[in-house]
C-alpha atoms as a PDB file:
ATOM      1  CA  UNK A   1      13.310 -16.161  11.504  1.00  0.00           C
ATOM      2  CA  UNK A   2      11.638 -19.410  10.144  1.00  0.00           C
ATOM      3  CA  UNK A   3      13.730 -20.607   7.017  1.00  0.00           C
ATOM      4  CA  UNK A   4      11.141 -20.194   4.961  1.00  0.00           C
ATOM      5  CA  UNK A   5      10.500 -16.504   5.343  1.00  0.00           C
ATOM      6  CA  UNK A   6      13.227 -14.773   3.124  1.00  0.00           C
ATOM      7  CA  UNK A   7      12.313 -17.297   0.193  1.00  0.00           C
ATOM      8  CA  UNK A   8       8.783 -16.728   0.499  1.00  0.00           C
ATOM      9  CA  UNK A   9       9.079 -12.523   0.814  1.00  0.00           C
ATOM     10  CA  UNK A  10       9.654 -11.983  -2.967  1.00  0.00           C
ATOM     11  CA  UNK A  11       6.341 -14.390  -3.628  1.00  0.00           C
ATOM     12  CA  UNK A  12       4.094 -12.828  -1.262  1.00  0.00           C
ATOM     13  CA  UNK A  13       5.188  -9.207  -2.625  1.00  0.00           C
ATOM     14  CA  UNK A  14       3.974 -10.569  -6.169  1.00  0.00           C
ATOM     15  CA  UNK A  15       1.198 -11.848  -4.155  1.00  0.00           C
ATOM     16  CA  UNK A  16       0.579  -8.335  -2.886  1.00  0.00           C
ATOM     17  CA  UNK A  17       1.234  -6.884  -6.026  1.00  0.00           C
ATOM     18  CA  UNK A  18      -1.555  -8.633  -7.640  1.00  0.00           C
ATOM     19  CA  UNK A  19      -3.867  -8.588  -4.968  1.00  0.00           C
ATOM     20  CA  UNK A  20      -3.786  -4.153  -5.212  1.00  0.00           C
ATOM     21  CA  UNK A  21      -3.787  -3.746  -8.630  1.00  0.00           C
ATOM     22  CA  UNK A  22      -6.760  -6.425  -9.692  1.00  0.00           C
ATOM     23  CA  UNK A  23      -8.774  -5.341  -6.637  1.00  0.00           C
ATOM     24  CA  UNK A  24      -8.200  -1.022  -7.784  1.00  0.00           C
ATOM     25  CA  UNK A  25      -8.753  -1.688 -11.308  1.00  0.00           C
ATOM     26  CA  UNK A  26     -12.099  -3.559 -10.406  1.00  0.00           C
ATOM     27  CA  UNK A  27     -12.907  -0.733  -8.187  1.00  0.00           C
ATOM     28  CA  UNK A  28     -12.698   1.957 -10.521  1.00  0.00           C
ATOM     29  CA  UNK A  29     -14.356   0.035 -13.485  1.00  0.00           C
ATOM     30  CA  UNK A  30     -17.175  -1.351 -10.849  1.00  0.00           C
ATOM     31  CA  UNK A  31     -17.903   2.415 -10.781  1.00  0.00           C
ATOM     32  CA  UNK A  32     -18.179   2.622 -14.628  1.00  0.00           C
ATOM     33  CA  UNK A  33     -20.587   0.024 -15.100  1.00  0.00           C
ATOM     34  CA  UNK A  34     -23.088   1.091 -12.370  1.00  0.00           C
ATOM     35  CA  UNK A  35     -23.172   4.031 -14.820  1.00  0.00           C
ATOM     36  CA  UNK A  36     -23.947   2.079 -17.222  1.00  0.00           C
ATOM     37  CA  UNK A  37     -26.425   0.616 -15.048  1.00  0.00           C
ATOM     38  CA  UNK A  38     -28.285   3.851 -14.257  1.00  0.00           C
ATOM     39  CA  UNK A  39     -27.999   5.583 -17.385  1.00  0.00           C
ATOM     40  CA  UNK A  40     -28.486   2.835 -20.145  1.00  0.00           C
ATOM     41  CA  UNK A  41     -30.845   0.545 -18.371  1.00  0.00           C
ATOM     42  CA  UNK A  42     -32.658   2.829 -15.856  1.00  0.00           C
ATOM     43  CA  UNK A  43     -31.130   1.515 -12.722  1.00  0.00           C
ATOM     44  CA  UNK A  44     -32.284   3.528  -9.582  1.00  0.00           C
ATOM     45  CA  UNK A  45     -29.667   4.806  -7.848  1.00  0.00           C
ATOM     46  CA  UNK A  46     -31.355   3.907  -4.501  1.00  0.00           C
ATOM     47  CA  UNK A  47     -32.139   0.659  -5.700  1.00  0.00           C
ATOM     48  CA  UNK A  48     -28.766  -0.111  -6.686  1.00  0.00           C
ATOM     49  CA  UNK A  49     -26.943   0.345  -3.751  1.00  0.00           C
ATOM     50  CA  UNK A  50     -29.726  -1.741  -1.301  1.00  0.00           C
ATOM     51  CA  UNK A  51     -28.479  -4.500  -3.842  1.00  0.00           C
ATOM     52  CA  UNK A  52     -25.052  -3.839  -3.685  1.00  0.00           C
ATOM     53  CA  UNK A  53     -25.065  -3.688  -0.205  1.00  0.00           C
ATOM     54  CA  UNK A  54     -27.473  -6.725   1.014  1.00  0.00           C
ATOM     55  CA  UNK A  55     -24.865  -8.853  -1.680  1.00  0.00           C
ATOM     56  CA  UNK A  56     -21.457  -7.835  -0.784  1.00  0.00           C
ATOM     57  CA  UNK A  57     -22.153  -7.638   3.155  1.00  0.00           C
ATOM     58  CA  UNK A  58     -23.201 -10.799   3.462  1.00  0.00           C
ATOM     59  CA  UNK A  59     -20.943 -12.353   1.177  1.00  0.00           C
ATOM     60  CA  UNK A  60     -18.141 -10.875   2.916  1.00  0.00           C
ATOM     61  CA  UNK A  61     -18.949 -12.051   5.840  1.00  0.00           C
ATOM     62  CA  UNK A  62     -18.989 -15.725   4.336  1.00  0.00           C
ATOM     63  CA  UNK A  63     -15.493 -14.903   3.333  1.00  0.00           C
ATOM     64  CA  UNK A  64     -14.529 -14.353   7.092  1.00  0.00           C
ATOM     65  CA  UNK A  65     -16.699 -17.542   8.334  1.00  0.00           C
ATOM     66  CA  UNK A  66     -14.851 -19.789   5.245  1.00  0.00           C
ATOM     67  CA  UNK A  67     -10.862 -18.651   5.876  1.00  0.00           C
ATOM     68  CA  UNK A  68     -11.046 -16.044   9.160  1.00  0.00           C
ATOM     69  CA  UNK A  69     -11.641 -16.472  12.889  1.00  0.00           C
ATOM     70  CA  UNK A  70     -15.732 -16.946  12.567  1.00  0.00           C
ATOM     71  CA  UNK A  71     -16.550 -16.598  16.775  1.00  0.00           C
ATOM     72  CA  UNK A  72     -15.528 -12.802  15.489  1.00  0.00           C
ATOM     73  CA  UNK A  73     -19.225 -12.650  13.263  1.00  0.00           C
ATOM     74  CA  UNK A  74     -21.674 -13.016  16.039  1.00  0.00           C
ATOM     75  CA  UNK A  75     -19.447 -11.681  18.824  1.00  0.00           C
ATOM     76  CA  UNK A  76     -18.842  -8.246  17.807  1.00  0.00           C
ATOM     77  CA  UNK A  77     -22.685  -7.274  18.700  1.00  0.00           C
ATOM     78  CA  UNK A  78     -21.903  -9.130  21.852  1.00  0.00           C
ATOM     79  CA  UNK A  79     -19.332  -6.278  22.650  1.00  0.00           C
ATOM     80  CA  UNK A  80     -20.813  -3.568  24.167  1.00  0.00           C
ATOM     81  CA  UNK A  81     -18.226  -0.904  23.676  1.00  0.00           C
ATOM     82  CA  UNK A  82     -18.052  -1.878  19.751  1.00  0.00           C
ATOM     83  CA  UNK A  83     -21.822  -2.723  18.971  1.00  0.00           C
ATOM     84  CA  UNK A  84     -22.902   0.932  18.688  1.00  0.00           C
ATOM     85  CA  UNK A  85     -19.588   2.453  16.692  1.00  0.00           C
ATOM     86  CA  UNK A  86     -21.040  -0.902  13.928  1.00  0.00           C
ATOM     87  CA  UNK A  87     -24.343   0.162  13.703  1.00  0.00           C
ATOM     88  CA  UNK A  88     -23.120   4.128  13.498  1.00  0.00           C
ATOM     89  CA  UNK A  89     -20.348   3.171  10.936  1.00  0.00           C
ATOM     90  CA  UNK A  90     -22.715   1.015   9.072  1.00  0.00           C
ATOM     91  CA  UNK A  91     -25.154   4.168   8.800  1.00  0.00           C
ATOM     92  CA  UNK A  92     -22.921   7.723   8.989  1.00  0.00           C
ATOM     93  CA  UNK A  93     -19.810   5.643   7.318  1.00  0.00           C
ATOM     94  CA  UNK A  94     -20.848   3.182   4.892  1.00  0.00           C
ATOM     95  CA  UNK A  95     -24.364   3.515   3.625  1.00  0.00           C
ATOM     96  CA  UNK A  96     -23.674   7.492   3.143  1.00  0.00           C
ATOM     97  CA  UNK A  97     -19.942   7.025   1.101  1.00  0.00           C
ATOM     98  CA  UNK A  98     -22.060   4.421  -1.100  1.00  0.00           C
ATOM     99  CA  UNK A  99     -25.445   5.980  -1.538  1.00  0.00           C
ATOM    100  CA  UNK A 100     -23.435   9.856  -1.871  1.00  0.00           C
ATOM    101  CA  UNK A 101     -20.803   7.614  -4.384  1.00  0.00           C
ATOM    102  CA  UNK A 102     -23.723   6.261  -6.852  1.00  0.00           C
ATOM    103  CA  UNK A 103     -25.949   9.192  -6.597  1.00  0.00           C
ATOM    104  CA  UNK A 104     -22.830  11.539  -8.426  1.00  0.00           C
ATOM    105  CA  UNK A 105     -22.754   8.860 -10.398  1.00  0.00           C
ATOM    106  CA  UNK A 106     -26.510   8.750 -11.648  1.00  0.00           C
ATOM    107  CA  UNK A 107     -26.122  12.713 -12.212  1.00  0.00           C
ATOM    108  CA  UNK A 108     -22.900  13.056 -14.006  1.00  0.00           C
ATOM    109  CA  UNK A 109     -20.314  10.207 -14.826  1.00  0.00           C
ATOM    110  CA  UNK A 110     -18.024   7.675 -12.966  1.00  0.00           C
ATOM    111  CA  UNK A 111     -14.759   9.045 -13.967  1.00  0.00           C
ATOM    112  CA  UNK A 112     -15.833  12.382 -11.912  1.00  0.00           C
ATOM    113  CA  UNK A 113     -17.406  11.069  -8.930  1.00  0.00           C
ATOM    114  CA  UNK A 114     -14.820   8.709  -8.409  1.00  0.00           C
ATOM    115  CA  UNK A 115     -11.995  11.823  -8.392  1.00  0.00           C
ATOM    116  CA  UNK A 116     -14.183  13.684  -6.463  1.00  0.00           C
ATOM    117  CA  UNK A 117     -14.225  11.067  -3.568  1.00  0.00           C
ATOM    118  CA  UNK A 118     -10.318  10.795  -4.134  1.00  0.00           C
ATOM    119  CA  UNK A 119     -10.214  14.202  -2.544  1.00  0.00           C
ATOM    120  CA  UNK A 120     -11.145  12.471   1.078  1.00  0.00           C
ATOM    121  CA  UNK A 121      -7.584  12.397   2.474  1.00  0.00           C
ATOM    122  CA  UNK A 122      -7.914  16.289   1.588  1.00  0.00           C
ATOM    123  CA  UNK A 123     -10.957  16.444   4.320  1.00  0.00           C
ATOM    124  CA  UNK A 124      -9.163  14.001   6.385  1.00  0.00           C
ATOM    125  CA  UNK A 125      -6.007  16.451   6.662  1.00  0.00           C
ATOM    126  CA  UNK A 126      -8.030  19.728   7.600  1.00  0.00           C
ATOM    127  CA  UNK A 127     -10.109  17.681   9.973  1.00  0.00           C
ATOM    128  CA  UNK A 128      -6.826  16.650  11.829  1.00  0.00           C
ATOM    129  CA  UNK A 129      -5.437  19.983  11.624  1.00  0.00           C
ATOM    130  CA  UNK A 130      -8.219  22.140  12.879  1.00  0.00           C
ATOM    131  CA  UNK A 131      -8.815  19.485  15.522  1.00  0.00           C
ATOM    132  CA  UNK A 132      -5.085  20.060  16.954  1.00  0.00           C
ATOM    133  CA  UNK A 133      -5.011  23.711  15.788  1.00  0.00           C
ATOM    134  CA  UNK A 134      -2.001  23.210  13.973  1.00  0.00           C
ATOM    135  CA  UNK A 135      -0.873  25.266  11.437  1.00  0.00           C
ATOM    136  CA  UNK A 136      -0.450  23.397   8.241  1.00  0.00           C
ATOM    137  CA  UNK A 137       2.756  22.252   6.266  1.00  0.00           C
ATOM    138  CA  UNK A 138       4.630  22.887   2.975  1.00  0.00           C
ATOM    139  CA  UNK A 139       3.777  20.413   1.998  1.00  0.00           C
ATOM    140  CA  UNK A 140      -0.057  19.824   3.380  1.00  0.00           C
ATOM    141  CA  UNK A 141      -0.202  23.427   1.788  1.00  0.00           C
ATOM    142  CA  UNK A 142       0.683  22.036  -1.352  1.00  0.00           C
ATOM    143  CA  UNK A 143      -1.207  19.288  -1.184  1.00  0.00           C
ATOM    144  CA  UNK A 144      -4.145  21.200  -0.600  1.00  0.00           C
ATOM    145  CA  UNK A 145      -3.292  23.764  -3.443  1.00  0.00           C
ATOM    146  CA  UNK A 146      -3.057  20.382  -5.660  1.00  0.00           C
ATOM    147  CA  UNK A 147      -6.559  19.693  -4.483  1.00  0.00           C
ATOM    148  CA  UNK A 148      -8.353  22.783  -5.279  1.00  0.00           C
ATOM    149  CA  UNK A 149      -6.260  23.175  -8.818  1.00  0.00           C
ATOM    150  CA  UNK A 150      -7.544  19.476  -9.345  1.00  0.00           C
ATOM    151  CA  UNK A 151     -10.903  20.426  -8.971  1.00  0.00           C
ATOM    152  CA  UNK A 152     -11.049  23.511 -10.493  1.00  0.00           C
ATOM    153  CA  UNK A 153      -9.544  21.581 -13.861  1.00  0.00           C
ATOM    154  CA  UNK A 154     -11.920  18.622 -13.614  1.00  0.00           C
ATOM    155  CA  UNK A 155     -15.048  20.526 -13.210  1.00  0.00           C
ATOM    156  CA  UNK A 156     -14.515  23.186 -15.191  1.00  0.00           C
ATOM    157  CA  UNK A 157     -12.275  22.024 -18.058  1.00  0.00           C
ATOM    158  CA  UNK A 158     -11.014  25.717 -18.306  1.00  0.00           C
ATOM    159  CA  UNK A 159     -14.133  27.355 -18.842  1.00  0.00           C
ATOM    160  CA  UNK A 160     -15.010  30.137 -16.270  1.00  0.00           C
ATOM    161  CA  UNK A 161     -18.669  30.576 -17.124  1.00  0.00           C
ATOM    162  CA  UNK A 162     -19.462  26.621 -16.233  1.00  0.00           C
ATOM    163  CA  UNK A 163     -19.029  23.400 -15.507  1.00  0.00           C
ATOM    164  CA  UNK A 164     -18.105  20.992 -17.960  1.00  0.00           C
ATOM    165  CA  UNK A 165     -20.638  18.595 -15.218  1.00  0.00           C
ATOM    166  CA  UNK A 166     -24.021  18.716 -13.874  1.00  0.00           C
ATOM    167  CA  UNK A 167     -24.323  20.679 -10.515  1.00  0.00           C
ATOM    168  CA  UNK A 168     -25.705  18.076  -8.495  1.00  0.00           C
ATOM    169  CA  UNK A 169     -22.999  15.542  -9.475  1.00  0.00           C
ATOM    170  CA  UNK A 170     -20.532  17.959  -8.139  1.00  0.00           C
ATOM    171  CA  UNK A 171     -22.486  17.900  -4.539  1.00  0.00           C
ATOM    172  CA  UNK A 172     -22.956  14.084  -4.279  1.00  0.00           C
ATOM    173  CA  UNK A 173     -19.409  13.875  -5.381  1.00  0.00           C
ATOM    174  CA  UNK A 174     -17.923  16.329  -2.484  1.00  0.00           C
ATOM    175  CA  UNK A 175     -20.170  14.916   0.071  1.00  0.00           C
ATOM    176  CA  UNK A 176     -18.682  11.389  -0.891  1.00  0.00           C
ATOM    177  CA  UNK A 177     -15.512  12.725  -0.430  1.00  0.00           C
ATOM    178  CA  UNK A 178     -16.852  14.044   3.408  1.00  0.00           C
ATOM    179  CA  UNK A 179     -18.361  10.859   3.919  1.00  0.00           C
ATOM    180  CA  UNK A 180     -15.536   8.296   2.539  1.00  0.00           C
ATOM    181  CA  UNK A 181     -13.163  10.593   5.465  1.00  0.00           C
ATOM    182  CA  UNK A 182     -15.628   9.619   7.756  1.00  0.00           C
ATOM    183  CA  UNK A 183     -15.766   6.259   6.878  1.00  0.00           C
ATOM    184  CA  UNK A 184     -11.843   5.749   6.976  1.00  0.00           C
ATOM    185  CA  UNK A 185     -11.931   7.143  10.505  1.00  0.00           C
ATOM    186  CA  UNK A 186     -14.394   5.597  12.293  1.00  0.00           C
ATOM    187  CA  UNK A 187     -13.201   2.708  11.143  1.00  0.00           C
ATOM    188  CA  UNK A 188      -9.787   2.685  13.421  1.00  0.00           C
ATOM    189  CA  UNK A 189     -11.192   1.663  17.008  1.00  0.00           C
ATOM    190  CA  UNK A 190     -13.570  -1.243  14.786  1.00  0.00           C
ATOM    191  CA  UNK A 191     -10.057  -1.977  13.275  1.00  0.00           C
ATOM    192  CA  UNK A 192      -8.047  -2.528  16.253  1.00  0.00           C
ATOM    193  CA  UNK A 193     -10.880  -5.325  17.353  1.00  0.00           C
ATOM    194  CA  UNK A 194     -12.014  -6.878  14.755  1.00  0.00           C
ATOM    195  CA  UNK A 195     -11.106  -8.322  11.409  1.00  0.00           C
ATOM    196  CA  UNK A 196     -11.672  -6.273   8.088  1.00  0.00           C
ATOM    197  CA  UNK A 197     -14.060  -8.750   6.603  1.00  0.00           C
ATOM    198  CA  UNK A 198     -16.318  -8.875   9.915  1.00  0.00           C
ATOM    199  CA  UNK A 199     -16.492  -4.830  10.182  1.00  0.00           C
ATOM    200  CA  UNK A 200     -16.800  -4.193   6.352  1.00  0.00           C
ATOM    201  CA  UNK A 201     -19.358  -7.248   6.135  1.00  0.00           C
ATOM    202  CA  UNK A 202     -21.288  -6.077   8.764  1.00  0.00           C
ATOM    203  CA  UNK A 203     -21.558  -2.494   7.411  1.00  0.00           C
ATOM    204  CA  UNK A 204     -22.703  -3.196   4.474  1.00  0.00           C
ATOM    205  CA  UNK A 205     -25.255  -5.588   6.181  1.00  0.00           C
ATOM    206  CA  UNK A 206     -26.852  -2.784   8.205  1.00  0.00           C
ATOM    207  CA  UNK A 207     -26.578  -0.018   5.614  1.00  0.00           C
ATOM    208  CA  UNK A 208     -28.607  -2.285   2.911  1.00  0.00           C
ATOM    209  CA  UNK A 209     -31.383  -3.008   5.732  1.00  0.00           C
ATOM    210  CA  UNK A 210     -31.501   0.512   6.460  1.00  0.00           C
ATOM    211  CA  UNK A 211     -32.018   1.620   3.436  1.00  0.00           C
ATOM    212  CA  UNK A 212     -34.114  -0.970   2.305  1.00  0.00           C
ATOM    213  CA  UNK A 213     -36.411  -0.232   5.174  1.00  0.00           C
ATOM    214  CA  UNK A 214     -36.352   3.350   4.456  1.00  0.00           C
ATOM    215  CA  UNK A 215     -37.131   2.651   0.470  1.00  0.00           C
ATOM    216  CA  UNK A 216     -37.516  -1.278  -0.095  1.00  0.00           C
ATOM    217  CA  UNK A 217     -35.648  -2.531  -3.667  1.00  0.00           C
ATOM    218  CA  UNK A 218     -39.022  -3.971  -4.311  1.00  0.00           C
ATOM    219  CA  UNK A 219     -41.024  -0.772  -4.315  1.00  0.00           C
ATOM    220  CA  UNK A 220     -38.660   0.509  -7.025  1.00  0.00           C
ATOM    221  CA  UNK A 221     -39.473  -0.660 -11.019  1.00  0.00           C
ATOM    222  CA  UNK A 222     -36.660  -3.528 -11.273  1.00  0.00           C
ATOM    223  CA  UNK A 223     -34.518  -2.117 -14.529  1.00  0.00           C
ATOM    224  CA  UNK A 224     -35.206  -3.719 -17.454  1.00  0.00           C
ATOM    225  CA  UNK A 225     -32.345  -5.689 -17.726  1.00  0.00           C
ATOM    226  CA  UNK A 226     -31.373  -7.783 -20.805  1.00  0.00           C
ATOM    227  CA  UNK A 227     -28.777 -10.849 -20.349  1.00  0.00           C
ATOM    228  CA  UNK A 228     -26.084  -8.672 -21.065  1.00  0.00           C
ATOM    229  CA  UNK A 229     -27.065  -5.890 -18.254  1.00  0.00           C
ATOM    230  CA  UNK A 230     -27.936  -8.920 -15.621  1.00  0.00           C
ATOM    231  CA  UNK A 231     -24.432  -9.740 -16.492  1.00  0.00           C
ATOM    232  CA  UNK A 232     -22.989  -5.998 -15.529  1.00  0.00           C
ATOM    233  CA  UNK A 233     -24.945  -6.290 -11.898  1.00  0.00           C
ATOM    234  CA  UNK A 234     -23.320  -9.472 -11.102  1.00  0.00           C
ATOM    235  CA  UNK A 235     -20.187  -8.183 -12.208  1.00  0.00           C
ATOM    236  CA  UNK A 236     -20.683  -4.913  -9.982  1.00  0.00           C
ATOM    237  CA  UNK A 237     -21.651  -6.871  -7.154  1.00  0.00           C
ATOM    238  CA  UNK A 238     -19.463  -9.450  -7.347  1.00  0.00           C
ATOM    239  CA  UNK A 239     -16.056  -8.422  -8.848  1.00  0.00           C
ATOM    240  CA  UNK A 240     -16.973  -4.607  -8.391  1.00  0.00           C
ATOM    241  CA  UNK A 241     -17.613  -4.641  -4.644  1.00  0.00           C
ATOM    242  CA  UNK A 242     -16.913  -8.036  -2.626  1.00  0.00           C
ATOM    243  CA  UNK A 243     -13.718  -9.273  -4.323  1.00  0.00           C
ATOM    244  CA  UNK A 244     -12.366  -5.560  -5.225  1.00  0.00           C
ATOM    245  CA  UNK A 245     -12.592  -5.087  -1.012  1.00  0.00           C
ATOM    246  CA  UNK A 246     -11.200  -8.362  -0.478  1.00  0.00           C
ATOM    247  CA  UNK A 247      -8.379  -8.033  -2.799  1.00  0.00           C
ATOM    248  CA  UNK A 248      -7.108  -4.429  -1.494  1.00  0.00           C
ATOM    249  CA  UNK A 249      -7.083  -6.030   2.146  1.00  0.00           C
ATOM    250  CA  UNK A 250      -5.688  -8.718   1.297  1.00  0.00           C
ATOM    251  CA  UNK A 251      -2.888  -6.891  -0.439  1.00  0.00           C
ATOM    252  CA  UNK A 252      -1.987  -5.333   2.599  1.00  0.00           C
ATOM    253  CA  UNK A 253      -0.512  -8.273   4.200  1.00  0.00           C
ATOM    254  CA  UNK A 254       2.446  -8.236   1.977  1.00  0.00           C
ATOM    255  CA  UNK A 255       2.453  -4.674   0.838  1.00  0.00           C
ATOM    256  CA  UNK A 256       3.018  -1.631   3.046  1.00  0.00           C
ATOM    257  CA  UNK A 257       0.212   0.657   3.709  1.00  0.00           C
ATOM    258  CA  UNK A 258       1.805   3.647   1.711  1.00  0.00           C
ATOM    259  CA  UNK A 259       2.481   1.657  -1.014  1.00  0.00           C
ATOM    260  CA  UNK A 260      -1.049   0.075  -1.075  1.00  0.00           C
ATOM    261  CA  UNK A 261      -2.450   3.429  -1.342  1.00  0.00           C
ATOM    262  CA  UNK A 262       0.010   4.458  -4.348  1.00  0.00           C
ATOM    263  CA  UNK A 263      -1.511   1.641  -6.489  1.00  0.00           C
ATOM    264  CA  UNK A 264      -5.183   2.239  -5.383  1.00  0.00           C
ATOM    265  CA  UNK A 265      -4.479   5.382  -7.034  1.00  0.00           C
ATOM    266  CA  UNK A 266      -5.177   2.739 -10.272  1.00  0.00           C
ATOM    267  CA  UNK A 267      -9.028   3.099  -9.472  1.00  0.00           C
ATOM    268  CA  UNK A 268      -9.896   6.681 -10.667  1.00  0.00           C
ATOM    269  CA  UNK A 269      -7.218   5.780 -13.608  1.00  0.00           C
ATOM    270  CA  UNK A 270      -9.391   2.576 -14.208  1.00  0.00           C
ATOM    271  CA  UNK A 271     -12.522   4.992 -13.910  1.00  0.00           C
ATOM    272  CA  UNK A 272     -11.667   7.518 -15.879  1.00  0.00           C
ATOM    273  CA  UNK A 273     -10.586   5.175 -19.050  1.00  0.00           C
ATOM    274  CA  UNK A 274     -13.473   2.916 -18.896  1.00  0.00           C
ATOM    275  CA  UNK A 275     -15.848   6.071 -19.021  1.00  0.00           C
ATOM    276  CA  UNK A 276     -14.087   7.945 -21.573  1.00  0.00           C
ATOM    277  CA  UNK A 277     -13.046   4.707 -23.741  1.00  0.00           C
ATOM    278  CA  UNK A 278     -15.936   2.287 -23.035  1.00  0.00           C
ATOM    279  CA  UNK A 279     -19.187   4.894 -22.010  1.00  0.00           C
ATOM    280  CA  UNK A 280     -17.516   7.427 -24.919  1.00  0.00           C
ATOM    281  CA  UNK A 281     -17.987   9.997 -21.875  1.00  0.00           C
ATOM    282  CA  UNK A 282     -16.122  13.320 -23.195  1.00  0.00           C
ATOM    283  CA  UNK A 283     -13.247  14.231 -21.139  1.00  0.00           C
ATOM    284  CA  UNK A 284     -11.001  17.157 -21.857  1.00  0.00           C
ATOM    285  CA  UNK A 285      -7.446  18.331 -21.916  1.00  0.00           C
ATOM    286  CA  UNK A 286      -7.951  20.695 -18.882  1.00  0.00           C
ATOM    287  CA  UNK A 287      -9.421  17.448 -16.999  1.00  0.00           C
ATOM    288  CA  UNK A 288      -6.776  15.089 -17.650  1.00  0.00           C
ATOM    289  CA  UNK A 289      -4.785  17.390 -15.941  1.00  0.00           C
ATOM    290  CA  UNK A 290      -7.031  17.747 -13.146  1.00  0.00           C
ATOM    291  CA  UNK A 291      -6.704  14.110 -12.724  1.00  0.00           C
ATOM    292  CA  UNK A 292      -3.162  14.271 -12.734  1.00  0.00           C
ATOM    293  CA  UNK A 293      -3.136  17.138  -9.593  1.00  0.00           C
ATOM    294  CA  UNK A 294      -5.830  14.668  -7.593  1.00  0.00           C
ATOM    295  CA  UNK A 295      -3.795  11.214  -8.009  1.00  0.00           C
ATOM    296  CA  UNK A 296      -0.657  13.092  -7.078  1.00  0.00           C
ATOM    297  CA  UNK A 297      -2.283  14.370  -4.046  1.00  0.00           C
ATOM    298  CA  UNK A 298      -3.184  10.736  -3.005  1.00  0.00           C
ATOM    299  CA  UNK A 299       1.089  10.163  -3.774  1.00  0.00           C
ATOM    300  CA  UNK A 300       1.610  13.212  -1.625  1.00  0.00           C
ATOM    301  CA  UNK A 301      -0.662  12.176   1.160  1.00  0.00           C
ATOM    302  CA  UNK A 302       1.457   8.935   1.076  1.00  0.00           C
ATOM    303  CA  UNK A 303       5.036  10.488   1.385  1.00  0.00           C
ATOM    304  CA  UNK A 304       3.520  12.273   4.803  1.00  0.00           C
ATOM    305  CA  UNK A 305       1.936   9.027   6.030  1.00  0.00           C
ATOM    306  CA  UNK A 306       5.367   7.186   5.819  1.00  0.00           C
ATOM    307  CA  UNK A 307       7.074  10.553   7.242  1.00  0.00           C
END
């Protein structure tokens, strides 16, 4: 042990500390303002996420080149085995989590869409399950009980005869949840390789040029942004998307994994204040406490990743 290391552990647990809390906190509210976005200024969803992700990829990707090992940019397409599992995890992984993300969004509110896609490590648990046709535990029975009881609060808000959000936000917001699972694992074997920055940076890259192929930015009215709404896109695509990222992997080189994920469980918090206090979204009682069931499913879902 260098004699450095036990003096520096408490700092670089602060470090941590910081690092997981600023980066979930601009997470959730990143979420909150593309609302605002879309609903105030009349923000295409589509739109919006090209930009979001032809910004953040590449300035990701700077990160890595500025502070990171930068032969790891060019020569990950040189690998033959990893090329392909990119391009599919820049399409399947992360252009659908943040085109299914925004698009709940557009049709109901931040606070929602973001709990909804908090239900992932739900769909990641039955996937693993049904693939080793296991029978599930206490307590992955309770946490899927949690799940469903979280959902039926948030989207209902008690009342049996609808739902206290549009139908289509509800959709967008469980297929976000389908596609952020996906995203989570396809990203393992890119993982193993290849630094965070490169595979996230490089994702991004190829789901923006996809999709602005598909439906260029430019054949979309640009919103009509005053200064104060140019202002919310930088802040979405800078703080929002590229440093939030950053700043939760960073954290995890001086914070366990388990604990990491306990205080990213600040991001639907952050969401669901900044829509309710900020947007003056209406939340009720019944939804609070679905919020409650879905963050203690994430704090569940940590308990049987460190058993």
């Amino acid at each position: 042990m260098s004699p450095d290391t036990t003096a520096d552990r408490p700092k670089n647990r602060k470090t941590g500390l910081f690092f997981v809390i600023v980066g979930a906190i601009l997470w959730g509210v990143g979420g909150t303002v593309s609302q605002k976005l879309m609903h105030h200024y009349g923000a295409d969803p589509a739109w919006l996420v090209t930009v979001r992700l032809l910004v953040a990829g590449p300035l990701l990707l700077l990160l890595q080149f500025v502070l990171k090992d930068r032969r790891q940019i060019f020569g990950v397409w040189k690998d033959r085995r990893i090329a392909p599992l990119l391009l599919l995890y820049g399409l399947a992984g992360m252009l659908a989590v943040q085109y299914t993300f925004i698009a709940s969004i557009s049709y109901g509110n931040a606070a929602v869409a973001t709990l909804l896609q908090y239900l992932a490590p739900v769909v990641t648990l039955l996937y693993f399950l049904m693939r080793q046709r296991k029978a599930p535990t206490r307590l992955e029975m309770t946490t899927a009980a949690l799940a469903l009881i979280g959902c039926f609060m948030l989207l209902t808000n008690g009342s049996l005869s609808s739902l206290s959000v549009p139908t289509p936000a509800v959709i967008w917001g469980l297929l976000s949840a389908v596609a952020a699972a996906f995203y989570t694992l396809a990203a393992v074997p890119l993982l193993r390789k290849y630094d965070s920055l490169v595979v996230v940076g490089w994702a991004m890259t190829v789901g923006g040029l996809t999709l602005a192929a598909v439906r260029p930015p430019w054949s979309f009215p640009w919103p009509t942004l005053d200064a104060t709404g140019y202002g919310y896109l930088a802040f979405v695509l800078i703080f929002g998307t590229t440093l939030a990222f950053w700043f939760y992997i960073e954290s995890l080189r001086n914070l366990p994994p388990q604990e990491t994920i306990v205080l990213g469980s600040l991001e639907p918090l952050a969401a669901v204040l900044t829509t309710v206090v900020w947007l003056h979204e209406p939340f009720g009682l019944w939804q609070w406490g679905g919020t409650v069931c879905i963050i203690a499913v994430v704090l569940l879902m940590s308990l049987r990743g460190r058993a």
